[in-house]
N, C-alpha and C. Protein backbone atom coordinates (compact mmCIF):
# COMPACT_ATOMS: atom_id res chain seq x y z
N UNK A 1 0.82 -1.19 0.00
CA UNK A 1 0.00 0.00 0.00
C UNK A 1 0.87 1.26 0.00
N UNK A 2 2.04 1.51 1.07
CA UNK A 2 3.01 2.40 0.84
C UNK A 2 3.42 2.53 -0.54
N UNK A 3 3.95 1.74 -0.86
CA UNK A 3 4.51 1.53 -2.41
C UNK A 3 3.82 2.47 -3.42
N UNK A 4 2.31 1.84 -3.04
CA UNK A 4 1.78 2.39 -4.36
C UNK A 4 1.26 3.90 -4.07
N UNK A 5 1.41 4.29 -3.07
CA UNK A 5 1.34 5.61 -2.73
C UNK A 5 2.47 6.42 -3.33
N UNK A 6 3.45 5.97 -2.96
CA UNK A 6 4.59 6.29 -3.67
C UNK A 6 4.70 6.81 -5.00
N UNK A 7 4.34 5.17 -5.74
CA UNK A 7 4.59 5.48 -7.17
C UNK A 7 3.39 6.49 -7.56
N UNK A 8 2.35 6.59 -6.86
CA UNK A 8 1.79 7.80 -7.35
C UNK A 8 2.10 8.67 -7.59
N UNK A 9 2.78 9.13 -6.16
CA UNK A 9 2.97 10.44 -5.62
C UNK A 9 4.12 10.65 -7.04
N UNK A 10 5.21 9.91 -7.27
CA UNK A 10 6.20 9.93 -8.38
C UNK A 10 5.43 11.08 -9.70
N UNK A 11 4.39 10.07 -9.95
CA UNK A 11 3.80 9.54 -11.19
C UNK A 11 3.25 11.59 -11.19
N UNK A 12 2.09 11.89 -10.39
CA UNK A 12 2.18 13.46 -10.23
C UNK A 12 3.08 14.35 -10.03
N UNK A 13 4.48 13.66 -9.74
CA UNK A 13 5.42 15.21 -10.14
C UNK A 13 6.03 14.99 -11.10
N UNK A 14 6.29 13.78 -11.77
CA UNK A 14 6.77 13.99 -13.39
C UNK A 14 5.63 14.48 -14.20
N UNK A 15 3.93 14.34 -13.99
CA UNK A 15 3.46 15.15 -14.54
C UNK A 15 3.51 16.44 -14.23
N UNK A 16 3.68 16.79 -13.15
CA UNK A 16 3.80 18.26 -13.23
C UNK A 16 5.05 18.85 -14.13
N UNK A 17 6.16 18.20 -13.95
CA UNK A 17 6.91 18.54 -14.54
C UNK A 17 6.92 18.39 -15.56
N UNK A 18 6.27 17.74 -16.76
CA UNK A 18 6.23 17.58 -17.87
C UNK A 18 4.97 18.84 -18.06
N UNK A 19 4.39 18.96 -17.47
CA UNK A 19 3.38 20.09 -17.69
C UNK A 19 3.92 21.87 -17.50
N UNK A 20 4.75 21.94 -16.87
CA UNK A 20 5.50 23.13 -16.78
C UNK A 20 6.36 23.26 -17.80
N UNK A 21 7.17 22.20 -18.17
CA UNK A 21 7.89 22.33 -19.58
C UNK A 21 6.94 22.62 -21.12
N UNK A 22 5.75 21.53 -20.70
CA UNK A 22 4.73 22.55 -21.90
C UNK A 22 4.46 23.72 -21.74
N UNK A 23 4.25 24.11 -20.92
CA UNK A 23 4.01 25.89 -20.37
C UNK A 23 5.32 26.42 -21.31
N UNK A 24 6.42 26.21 -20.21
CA UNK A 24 7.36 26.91 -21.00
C UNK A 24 7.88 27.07 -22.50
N UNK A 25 7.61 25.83 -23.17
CA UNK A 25 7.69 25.61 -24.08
C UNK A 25 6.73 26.61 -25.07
N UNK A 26 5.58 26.24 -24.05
CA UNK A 26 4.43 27.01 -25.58
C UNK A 26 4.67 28.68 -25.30
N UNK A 27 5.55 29.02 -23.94
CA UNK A 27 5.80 30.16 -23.99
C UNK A 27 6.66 31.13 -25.04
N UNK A 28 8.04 29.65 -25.48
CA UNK A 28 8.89 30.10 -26.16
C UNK A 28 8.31 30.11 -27.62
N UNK A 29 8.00 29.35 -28.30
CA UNK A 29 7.20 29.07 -29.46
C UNK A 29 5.80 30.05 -29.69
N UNK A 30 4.61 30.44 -28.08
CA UNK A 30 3.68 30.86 -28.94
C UNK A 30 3.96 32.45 -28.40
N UNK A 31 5.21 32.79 -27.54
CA UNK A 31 5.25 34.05 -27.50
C UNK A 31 6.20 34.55 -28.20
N UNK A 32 7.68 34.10 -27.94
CA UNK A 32 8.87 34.90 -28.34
C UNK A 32 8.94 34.55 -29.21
N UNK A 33 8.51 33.57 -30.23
CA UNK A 33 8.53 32.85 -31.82
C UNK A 33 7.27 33.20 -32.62
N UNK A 34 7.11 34.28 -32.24
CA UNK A 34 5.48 34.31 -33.07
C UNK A 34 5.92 35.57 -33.05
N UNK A 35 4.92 36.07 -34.40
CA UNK A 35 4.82 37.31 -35.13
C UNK A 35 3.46 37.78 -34.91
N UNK A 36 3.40 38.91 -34.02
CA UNK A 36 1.82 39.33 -33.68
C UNK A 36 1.57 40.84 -34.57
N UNK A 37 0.59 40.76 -34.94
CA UNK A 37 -0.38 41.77 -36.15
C UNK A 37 -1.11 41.83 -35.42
N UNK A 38 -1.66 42.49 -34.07
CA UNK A 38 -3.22 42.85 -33.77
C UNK A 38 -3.77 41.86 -33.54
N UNK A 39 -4.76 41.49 -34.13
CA UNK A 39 -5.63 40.59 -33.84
C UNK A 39 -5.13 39.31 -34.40
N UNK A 40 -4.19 39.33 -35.38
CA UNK A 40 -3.68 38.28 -35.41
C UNK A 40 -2.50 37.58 -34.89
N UNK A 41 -1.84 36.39 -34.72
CA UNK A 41 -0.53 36.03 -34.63
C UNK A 41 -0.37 35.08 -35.15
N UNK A 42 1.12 34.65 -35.66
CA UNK A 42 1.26 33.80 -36.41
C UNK A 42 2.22 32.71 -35.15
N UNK A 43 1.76 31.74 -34.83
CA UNK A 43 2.62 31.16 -34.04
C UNK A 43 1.84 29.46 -33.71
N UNK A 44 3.08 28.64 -33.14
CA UNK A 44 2.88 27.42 -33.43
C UNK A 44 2.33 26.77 -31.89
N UNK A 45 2.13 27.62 -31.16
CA UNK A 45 2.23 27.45 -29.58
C UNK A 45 0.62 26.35 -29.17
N UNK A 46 -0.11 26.12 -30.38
CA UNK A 46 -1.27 25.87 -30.39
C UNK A 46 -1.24 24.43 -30.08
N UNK A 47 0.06 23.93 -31.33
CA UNK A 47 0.47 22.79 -31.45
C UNK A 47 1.50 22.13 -30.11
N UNK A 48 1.88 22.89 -29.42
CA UNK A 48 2.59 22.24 -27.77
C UNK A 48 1.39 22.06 -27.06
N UNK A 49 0.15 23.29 -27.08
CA UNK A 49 -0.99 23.24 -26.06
C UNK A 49 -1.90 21.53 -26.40
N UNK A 50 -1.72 21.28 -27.85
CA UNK A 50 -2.51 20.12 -28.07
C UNK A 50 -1.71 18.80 -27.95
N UNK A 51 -0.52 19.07 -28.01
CA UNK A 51 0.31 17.82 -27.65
C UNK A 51 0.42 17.67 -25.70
N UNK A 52 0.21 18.40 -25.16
CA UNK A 52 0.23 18.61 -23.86
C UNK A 52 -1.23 18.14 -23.60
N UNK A 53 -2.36 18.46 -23.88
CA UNK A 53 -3.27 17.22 -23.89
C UNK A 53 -3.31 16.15 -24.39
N UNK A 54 -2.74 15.13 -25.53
CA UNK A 54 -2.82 14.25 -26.05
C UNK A 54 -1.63 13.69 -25.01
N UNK A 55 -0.93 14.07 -25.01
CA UNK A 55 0.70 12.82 -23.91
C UNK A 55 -0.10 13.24 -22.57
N UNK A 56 -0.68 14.16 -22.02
CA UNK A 56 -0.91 14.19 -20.51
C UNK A 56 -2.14 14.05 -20.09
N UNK A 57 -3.29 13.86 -20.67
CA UNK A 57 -4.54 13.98 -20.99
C UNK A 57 -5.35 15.24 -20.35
N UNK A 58 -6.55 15.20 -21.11
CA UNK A 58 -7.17 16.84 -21.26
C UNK A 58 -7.09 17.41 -19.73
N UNK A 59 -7.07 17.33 -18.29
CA UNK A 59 -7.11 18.33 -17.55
C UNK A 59 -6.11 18.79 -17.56
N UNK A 60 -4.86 17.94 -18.09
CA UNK A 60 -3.47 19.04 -18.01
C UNK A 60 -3.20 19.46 -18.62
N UNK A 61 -4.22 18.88 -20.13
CA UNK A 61 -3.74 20.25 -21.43
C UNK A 61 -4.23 21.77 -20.95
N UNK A 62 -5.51 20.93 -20.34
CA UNK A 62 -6.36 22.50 -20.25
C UNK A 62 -5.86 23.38 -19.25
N UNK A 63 -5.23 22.88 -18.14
CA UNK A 63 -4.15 23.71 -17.35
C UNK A 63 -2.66 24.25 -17.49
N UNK A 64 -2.09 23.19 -18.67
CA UNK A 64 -1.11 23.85 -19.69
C UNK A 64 -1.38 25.19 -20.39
N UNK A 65 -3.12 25.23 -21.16
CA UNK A 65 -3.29 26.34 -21.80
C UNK A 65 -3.67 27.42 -21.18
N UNK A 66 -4.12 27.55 -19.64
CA UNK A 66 -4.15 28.40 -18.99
C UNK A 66 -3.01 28.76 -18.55
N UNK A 67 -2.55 28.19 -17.85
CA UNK A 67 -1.31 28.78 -17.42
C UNK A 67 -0.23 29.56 -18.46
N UNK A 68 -0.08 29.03 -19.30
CA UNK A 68 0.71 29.52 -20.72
C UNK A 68 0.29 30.95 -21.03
N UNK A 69 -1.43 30.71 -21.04
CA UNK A 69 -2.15 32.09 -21.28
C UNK A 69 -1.46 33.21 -20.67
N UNK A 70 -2.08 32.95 -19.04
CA UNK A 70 -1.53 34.04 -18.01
C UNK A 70 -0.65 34.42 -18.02
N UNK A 71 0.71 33.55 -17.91
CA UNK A 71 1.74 34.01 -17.79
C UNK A 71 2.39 34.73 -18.82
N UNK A 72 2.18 34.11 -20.42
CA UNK A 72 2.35 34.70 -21.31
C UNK A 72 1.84 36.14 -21.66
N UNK A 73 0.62 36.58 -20.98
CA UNK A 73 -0.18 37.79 -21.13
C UNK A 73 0.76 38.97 -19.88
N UNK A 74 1.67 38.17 -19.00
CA UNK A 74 2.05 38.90 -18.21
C UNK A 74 4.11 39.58 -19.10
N UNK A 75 4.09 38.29 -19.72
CA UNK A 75 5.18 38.56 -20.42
C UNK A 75 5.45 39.72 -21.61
N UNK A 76 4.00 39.85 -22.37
CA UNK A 76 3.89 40.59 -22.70
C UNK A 76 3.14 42.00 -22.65
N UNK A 77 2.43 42.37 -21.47
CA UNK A 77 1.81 43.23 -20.99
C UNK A 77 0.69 43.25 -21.58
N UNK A 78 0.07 42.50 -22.10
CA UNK A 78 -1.47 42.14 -21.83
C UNK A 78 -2.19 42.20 -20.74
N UNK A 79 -3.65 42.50 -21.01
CA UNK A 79 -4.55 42.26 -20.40
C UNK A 79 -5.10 40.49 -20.59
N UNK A 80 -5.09 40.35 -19.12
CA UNK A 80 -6.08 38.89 -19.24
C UNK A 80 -7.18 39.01 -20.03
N UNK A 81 -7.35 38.09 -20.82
CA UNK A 81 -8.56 38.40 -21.54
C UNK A 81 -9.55 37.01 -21.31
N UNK A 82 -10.73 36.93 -20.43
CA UNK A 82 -10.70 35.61 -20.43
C UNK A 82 -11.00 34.55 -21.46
N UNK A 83 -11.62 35.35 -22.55
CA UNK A 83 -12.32 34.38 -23.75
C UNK A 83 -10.92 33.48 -24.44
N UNK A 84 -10.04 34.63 -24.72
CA UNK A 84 -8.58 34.07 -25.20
C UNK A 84 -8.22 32.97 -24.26
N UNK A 85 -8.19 33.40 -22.98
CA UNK A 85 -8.27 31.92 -21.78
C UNK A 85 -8.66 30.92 -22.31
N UNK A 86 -9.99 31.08 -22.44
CA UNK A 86 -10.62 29.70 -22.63
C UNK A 86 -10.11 29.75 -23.61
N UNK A 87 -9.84 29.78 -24.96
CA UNK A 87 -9.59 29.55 -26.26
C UNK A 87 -8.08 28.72 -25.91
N UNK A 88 -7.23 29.30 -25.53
CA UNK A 88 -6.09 28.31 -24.77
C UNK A 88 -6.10 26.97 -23.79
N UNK A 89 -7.20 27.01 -23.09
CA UNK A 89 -7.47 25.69 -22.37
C UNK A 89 -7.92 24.90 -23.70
N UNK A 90 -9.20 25.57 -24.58
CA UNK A 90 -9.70 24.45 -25.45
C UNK A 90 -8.46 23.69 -26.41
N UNK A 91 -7.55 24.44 -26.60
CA UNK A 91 -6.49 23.79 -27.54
C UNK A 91 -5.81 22.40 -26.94
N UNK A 92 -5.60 22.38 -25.28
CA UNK A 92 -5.23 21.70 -24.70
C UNK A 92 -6.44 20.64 -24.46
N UNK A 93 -7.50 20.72 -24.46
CA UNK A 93 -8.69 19.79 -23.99
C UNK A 93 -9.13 18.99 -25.21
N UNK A 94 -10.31 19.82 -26.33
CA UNK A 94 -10.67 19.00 -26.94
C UNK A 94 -9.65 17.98 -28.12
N UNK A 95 -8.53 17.96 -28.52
CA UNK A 95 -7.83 17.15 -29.16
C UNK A 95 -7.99 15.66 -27.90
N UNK A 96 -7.42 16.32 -26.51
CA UNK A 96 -7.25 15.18 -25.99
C UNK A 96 -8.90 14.27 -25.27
N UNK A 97 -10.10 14.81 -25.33
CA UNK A 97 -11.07 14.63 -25.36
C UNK A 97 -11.75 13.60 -26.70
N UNK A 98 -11.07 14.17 -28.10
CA UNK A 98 -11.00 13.09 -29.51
C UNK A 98 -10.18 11.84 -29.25
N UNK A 99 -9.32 11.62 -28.57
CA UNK A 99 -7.92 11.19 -29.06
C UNK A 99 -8.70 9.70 -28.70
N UNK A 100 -9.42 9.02 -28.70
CA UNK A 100 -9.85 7.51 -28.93
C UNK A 100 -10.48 7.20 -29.83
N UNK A 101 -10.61 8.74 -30.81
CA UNK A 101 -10.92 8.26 -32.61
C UNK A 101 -9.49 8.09 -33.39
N UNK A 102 -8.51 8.13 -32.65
CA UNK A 102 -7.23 8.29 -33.42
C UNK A 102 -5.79 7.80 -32.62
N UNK A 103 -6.27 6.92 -31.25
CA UNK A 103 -5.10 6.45 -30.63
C UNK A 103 -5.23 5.09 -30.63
N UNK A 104 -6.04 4.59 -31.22
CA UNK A 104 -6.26 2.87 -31.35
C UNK A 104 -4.79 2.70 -32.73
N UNK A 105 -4.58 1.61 -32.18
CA UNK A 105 -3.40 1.20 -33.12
C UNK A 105 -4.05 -0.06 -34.33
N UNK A 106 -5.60 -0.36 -34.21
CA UNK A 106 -5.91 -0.90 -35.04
C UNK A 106 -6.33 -0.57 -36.21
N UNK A 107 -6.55 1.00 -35.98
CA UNK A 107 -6.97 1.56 -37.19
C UNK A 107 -5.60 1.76 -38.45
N UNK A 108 -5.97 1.83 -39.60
CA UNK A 108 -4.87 2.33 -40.44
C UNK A 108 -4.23 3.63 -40.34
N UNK A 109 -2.92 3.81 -40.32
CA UNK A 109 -2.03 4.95 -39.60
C UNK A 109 -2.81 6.47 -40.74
N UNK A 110 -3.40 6.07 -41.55
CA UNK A 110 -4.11 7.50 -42.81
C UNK A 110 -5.13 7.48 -41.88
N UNK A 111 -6.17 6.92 -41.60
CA UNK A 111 -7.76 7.45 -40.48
C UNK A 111 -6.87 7.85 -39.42
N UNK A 112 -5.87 7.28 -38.46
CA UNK A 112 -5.34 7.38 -37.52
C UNK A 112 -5.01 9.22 -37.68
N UNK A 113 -4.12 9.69 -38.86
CA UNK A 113 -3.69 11.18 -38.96
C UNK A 113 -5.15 11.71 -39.10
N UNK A 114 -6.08 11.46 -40.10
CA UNK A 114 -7.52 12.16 -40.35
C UNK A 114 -8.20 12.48 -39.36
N UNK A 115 -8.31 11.37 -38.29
CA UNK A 115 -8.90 11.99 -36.96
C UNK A 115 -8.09 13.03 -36.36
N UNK A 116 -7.41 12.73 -35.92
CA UNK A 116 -6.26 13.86 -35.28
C UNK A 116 -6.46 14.80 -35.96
N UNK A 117 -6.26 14.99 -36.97
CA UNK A 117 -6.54 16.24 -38.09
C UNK A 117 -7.97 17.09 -37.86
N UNK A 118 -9.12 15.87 -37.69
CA UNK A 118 -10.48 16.73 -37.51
C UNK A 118 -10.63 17.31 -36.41
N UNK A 119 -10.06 16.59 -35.27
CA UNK A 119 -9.96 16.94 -33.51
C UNK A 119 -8.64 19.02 -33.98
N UNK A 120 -7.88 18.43 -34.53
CA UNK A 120 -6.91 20.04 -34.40
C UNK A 120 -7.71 20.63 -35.14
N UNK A 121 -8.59 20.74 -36.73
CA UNK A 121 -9.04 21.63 -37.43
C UNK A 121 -10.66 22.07 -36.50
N UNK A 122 -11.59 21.20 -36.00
CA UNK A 122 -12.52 21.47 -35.06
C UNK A 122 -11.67 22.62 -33.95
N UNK A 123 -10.85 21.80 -33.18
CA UNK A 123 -10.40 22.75 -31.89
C UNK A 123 -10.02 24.03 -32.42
N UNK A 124 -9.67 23.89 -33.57
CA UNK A 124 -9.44 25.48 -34.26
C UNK A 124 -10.32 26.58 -34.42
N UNK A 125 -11.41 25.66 -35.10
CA UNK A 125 -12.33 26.72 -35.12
C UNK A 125 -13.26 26.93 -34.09
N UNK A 126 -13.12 25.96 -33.05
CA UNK A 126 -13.80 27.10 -31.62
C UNK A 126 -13.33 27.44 -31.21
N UNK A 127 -12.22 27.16 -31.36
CA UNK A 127 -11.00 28.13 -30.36
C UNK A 127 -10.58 29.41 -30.67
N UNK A 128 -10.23 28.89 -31.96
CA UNK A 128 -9.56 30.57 -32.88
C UNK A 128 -10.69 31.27 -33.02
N UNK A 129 -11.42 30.39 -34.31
CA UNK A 129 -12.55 31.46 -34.85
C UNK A 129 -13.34 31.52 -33.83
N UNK A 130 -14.13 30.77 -33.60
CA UNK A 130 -14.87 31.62 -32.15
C UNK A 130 -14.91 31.69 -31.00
N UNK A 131 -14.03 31.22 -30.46
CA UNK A 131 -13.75 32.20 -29.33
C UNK A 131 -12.63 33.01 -29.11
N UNK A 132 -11.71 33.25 -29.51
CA UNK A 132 -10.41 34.21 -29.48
C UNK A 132 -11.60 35.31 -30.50
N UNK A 133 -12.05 35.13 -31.22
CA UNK A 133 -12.47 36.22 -32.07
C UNK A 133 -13.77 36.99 -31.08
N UNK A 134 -14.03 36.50 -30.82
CA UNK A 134 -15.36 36.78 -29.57
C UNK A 134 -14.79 37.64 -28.96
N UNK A 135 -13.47 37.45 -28.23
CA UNK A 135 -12.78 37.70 -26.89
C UNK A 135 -12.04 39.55 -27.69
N UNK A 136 -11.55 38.88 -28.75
CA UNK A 136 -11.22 40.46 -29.18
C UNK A 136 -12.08 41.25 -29.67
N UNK A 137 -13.44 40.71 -30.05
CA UNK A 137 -14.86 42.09 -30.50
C UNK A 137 -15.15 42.28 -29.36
N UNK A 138 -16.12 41.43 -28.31
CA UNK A 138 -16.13 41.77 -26.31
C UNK A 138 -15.59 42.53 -25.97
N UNK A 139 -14.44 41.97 -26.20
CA UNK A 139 -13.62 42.78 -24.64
C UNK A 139 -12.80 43.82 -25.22
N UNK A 140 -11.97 43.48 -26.12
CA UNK A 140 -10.58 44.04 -26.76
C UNK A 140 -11.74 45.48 -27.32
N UNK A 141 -13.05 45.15 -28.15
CA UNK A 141 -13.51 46.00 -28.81
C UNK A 141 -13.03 46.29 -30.61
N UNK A 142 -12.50 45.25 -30.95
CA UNK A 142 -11.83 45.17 -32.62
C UNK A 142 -13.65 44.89 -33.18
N UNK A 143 -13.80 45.40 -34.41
CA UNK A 143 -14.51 45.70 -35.65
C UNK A 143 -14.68 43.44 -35.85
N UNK A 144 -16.17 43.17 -35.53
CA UNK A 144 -15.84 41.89 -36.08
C UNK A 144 -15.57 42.01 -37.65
N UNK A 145 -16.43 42.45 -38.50
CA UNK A 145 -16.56 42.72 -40.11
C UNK A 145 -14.94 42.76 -40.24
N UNK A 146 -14.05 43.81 -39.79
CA UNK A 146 -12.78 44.17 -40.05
C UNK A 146 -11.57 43.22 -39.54
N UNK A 147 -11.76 42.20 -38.66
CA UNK A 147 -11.42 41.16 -38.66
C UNK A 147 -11.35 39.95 -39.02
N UNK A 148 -12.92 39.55 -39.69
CA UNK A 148 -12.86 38.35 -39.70
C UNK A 148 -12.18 37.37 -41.09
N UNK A 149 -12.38 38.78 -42.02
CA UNK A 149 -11.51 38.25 -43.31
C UNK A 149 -10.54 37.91 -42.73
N UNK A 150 -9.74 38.61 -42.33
CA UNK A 150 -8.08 38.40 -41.88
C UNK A 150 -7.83 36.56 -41.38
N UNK A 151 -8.52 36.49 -39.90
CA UNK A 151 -8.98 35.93 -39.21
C UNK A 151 -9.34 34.08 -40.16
N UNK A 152 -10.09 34.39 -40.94
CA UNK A 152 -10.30 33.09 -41.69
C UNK A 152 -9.01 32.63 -42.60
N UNK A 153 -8.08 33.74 -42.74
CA UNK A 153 -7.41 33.70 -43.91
C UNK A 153 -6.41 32.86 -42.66
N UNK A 154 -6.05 33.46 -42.08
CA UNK A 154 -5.07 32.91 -40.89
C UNK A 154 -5.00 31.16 -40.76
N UNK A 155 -6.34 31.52 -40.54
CA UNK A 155 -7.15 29.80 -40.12
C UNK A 155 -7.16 28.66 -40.96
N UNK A 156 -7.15 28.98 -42.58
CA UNK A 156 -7.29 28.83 -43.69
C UNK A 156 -5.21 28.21 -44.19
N UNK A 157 -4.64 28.98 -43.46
CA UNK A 157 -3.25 28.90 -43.64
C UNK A 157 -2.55 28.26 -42.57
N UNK A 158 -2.66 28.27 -41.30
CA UNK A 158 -2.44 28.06 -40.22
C UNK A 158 -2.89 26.35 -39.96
N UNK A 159 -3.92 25.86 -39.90
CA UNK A 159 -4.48 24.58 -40.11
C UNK A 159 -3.78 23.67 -40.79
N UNK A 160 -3.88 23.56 -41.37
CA UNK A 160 -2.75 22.44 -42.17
C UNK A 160 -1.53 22.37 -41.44
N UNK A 161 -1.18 23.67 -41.35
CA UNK A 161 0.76 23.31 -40.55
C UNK A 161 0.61 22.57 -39.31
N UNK A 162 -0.41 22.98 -38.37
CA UNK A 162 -0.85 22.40 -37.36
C UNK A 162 -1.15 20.84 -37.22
N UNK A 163 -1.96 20.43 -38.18
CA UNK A 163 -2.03 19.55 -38.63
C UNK A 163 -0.99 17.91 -38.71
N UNK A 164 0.19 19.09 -39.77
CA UNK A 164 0.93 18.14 -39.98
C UNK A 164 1.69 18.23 -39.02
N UNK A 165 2.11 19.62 -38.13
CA UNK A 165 3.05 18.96 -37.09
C UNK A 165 3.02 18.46 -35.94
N UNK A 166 1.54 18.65 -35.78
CA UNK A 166 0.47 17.80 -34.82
C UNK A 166 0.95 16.34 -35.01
N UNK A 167 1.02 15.79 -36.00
CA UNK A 167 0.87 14.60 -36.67
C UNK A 167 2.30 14.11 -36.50
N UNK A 168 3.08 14.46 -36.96
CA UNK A 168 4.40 14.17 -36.96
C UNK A 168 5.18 13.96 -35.54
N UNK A 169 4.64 14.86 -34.89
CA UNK A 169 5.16 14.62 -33.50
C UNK A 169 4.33 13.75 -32.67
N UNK A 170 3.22 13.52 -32.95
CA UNK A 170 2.53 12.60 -31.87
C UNK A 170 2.29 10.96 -32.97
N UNK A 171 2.75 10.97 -34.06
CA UNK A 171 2.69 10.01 -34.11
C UNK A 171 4.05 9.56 -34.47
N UNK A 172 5.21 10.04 -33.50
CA UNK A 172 6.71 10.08 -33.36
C UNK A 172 7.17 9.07 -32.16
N UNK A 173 8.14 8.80 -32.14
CA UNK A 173 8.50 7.97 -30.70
C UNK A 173 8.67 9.04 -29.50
N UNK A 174 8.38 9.66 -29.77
CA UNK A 174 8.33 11.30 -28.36
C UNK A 174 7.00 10.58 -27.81
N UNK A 175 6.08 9.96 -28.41
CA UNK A 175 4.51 9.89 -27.49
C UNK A 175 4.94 8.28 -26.62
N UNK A 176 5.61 7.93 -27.10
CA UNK A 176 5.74 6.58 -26.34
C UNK A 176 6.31 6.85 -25.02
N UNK A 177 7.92 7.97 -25.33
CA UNK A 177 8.88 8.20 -24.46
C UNK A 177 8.12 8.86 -23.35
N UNK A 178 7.12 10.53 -23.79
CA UNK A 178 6.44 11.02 -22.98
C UNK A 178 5.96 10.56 -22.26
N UNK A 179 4.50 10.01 -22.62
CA UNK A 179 3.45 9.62 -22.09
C UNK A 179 3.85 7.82 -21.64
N UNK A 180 4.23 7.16 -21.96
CA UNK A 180 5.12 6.15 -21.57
C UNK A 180 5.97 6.21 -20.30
N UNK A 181 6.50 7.16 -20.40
CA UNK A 181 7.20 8.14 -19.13
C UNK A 181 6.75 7.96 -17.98
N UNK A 182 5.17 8.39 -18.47
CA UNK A 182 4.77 9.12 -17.44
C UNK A 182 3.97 8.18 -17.23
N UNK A 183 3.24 7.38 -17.64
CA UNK A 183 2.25 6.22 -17.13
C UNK A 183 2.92 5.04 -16.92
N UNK A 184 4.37 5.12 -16.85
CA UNK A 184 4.94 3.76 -16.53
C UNK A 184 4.67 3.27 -14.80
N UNK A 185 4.52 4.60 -13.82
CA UNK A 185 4.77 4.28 -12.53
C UNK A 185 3.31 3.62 -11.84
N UNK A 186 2.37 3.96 -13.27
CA UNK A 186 0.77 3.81 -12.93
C UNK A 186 0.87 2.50 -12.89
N UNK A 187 0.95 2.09 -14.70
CA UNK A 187 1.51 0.66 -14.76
C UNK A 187 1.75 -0.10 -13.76
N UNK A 188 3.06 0.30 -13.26
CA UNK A 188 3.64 -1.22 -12.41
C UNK A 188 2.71 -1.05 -10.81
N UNK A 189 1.89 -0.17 -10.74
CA UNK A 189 0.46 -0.04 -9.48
C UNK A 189 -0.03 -1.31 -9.74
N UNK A 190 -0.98 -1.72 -11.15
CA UNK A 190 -1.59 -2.20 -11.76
C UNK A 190 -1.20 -3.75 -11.57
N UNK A 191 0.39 -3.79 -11.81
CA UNK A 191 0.81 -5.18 -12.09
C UNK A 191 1.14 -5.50 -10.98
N UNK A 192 1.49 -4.80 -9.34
CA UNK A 192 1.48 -5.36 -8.09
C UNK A 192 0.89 -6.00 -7.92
């Protein structure tokens, strides 16, 4: 019984720690590596928030994408905005909320990317298009009409890259090592 207290207790601080490195990570990538235009930005930070739910599953994506949010909004002297909030938790949640249309190893590895693909292009568009876009007509006060061209065009361009590097990395030996990692201490609970 000690034991397996133990390997718990283990098992929650390598997730934490694997969850702070997504933070940081999506800090470096979706803050200091991104090119911001106003209402738009061009940055890949979407794709750490959704791999941080798929290797850790959705409550720690969705606390990856908060936290990333905040702190990132403090990095750059933002205002909290909360809709953008949520739009950052959802990146982290619903992929990993899909991920049993696309983590079975019986399916063929092409449906296997297609799901994954519909879970990132869906999470996109409630995330990006509506709710980050919400959050900047609300609160921010931006022109929806005068945004939303932009806004689709982004989405329209942005999607696919996501996509594929969504894809590439989670269906990489990083998801075994990660999440393998990290559910190994659960595991040997199981096999006591």
């Amino acid at each position: 019984m000690h034991e397996n207290s133990r390997n718990s207790q283990r098992w929650n601080v390598k997730t934490l720690v694997f969850m702070a490195l997504f933070v940081a990570l999506d800090l470096v990538v979706g803050r200091l590596l991104s090119v911001d235009l106003g209402p738009y930005r061009i940055s890949f930070g979407s794709v750490v928030l959704i791999l941080s739910g798929l290797w850790l599953g959705p409550v720690a994506g969705g606390i990856c994408g908060f936290g990333a949010d905040i702190i990132g909004c403090f990095m750059k002297g933002y205002t909290v905005n909360p809709l953008i909030t949520l739009a950052a938790v959802m990146w982290g949640v619903i992929p990993a909320l899909m991920k049993g249309l696309f983590s079975s190893s019986e399916k063929a590895k092409n449906k296997r990317i297609a799901w994954l693909s519909v879970s990132v292009v869906l999470t996109g568009a409630l995330s990006s298009l509506v709710t980050t876009t919400a959050g900047l007509v609300l609160i921010l006060g931006y022109n929806f009409y005068a945004i939303m061209p932009g806004r689709l065009v982004q989405f329209v361009i942005m999607m696919p890259l996501y996509c594929v590097l969504t894809s590439l990395l989670y269906f990489s030996p990083l998801t075994s090592m990660i999440a393998g990692n990290i559910a190994s201490p659960v595991l040997k609970n199981k096999t006591v």
